[in-house]
Protein backbone atom coordinates (compact mmCIF):
# COMPACT_ATOMS: atom_id res chain seq x y z
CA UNK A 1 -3.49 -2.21 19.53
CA UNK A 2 -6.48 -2.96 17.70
CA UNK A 3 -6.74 -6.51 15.76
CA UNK A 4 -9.24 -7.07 13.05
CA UNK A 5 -9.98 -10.28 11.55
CA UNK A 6 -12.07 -11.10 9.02
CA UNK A 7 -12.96 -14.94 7.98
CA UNK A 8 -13.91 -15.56 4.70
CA UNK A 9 -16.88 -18.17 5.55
CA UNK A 10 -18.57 -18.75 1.96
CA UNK A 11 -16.83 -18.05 -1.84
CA UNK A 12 -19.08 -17.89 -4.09
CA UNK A 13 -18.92 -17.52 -7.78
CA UNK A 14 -19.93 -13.97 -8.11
CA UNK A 15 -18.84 -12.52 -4.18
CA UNK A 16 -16.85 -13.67 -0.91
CA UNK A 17 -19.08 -13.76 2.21
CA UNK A 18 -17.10 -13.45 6.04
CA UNK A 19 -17.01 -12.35 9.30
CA UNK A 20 -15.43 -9.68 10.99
CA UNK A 21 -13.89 -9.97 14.28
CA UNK A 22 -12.35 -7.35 16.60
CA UNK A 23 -10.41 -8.47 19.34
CA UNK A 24 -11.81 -11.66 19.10
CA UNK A 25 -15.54 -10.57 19.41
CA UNK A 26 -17.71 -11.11 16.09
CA UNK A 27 -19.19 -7.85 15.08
CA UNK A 28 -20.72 -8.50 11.72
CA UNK A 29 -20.77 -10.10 8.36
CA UNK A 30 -18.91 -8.74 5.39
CA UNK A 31 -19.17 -9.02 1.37
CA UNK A 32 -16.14 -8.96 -0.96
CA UNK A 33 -15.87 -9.55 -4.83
CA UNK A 34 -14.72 -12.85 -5.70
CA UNK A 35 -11.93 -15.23 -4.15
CA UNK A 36 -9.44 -16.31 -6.62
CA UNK A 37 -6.95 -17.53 -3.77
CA UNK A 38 -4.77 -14.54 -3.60
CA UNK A 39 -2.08 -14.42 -0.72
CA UNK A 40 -0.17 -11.59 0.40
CA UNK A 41 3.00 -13.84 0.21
CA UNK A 42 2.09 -13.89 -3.91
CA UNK A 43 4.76 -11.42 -6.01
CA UNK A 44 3.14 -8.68 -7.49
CA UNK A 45 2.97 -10.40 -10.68
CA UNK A 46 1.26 -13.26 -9.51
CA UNK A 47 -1.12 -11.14 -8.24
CA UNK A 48 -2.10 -9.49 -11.02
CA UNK A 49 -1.62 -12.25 -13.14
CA UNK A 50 -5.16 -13.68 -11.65
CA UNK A 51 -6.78 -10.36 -10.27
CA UNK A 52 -9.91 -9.39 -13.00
CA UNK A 53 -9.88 -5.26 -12.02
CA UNK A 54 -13.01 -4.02 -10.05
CA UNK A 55 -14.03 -7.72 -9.61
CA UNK A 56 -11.60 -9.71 -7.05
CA UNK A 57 -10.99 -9.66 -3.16
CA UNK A 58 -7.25 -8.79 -1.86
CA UNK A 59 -5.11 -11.33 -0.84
CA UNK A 60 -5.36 -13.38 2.36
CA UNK A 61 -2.69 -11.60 4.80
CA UNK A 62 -2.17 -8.77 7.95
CA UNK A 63 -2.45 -5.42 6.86
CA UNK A 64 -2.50 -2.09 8.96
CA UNK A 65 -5.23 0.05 8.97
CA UNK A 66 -5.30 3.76 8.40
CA UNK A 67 -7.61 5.90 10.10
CA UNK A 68 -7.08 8.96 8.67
CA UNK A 69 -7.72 9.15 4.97
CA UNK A 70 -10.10 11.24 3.53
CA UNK A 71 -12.00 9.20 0.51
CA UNK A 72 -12.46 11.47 -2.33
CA UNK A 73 -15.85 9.69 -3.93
CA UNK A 74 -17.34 9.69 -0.10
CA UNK A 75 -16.45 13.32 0.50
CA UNK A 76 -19.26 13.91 -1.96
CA UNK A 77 -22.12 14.65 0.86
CA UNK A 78 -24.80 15.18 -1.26
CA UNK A 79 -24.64 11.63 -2.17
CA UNK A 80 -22.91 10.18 0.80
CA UNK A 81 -24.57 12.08 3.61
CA UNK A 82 -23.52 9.43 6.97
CA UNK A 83 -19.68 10.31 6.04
CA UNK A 84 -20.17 13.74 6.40
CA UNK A 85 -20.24 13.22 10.39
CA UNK A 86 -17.12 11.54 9.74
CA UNK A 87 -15.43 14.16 7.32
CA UNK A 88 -15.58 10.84 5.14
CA UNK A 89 -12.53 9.30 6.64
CA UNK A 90 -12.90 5.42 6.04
CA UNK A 91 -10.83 2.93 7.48
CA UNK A 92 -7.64 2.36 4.82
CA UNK A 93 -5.81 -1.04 4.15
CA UNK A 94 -2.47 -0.46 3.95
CA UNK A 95 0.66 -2.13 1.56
CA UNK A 96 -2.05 -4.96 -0.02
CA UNK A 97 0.11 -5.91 -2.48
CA UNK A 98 -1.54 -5.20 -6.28
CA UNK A 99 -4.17 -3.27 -4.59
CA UNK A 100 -4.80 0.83 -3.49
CA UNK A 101 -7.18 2.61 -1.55
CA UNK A 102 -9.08 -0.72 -0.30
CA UNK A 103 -11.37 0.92 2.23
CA UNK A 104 -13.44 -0.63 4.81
CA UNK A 105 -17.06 0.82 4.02
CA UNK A 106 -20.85 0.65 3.43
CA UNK A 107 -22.19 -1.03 0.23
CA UNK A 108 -24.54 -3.94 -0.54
CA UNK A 109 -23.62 -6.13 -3.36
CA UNK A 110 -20.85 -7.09 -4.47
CA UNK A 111 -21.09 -4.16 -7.70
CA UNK A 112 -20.24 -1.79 -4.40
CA UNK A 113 -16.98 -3.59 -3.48
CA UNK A 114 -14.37 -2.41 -6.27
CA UNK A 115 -11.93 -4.39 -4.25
CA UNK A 116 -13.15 -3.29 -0.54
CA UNK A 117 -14.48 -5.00 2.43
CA UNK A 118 -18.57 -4.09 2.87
CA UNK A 119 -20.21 -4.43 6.40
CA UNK A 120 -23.65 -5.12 7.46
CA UNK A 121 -25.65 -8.26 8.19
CA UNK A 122 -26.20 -11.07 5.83
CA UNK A 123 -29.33 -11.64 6.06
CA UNK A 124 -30.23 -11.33 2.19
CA UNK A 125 -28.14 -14.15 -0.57
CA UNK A 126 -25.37 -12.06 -2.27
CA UNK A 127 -25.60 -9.38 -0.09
CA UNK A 128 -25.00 -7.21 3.24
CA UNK A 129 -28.07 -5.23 4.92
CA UNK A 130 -27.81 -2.38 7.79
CA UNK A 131 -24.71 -1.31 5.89
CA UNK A 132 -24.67 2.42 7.02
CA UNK A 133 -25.72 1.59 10.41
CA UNK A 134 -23.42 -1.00 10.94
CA UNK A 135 -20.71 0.87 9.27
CA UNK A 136 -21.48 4.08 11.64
CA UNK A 137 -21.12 1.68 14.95
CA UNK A 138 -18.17 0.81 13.76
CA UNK A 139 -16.94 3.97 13.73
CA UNK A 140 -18.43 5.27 16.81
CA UNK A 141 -17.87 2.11 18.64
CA UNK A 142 -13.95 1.04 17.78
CA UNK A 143 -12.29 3.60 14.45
CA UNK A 144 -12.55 6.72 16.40
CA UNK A 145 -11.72 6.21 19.55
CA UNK A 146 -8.92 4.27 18.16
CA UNK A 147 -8.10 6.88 15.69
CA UNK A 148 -8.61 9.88 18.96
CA UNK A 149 -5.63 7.35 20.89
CA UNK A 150 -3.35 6.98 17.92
CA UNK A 151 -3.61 3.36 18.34
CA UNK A 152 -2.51 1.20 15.77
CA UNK A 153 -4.96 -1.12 14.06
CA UNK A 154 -4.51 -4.14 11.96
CA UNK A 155 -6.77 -6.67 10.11
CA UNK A 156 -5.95 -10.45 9.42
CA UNK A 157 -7.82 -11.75 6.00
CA UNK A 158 -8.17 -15.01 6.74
CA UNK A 159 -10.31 -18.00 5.94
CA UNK A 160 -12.69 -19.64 8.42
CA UNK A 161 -12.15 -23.53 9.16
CA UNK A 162 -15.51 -24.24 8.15
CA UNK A 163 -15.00 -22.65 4.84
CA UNK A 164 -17.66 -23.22 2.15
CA UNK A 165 -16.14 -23.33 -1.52
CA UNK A 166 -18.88 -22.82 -3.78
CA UNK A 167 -17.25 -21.71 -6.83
CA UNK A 168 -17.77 -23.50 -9.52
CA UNK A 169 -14.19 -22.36 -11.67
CA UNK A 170 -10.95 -23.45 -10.96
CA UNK A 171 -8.45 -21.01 -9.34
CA UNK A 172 -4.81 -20.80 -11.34
């Protein structure tokens, strides 16, 4: 089994800065929309009592991972030429309650996010750099051969115990 675990490090206002772990080794930073303190423990109407659509990172909690969906808006090489090497499968949350399709994918604000976790280096304020490449070693490196040995794969959304709250709006 494959464990993922990503640390939100720094909520911001606008976007949700973290790392992500697997199997305990830090492999890069991430970017998510903004942190409004959902938890996967919240009903579904609590959850989309405070989610804003398009705008709002999933709830803390363990989710699986698929490895085999196909993402319709990636399958579009012409615009989206690295997933083509990948017959744009992306890496799939599973069951996060008020949430579908939340992939795990390149992007570098938080306008790419729509709900999913970005990879790359945060080297820039707001945002993730290297996306692609970083995205692509983490396909080559652990989704593949994890997907090629049907072994199961799970992320923990968590939040880092030196978090940095830097929102400025209170959270129902």
């Amino acid at each position: 089994m494959m464990k993922l675990r990503l640390e939100r490090f720094c909520l911001k206002n606008d976007y949700t800065v973290g790392h992500l772990y697997i199997n305990d080794k830090l492999v890069c930073d991430t970017l998510e929309d903004i942190d409004r303190s959902l938890r996967d423990d919240m009903s579904f109407a609590q959850i989309n009592a405070i989610k804003v659509k398009h705008t709002t990172a999933i709830p803390t909690g363990t989710y699986a991972i698929d490895l085999k969906t196909v993402s319709p808006k990636y399958s579009n090489y012409s615009r989206y030429k690295f997933a083509k090497a990948y017959n744009a499968r992306m890496p799939r949350l599973v069951n996060v309650r008020g949430y579908e399709g939340v992939l795990i994918h390149p992007g570098n604000t938080a306008k790419d996010t729509d709900g999913c976790i970005l990879v790359g280096q945060n080297k820039v304020v707001g945002q993730v750099v290297n996306s692609q490449n970083t995205w692509k070693q983490l396909m080559d490196t652990y989704f593949v051969p994890a997907r090629s040995m049907n072994d199961k794969v799970i992320i923990e959304v968590t939040y880092a115990k030196n978090l940095r709250d830097e929102r400025n709006f209170t959270v129902k």
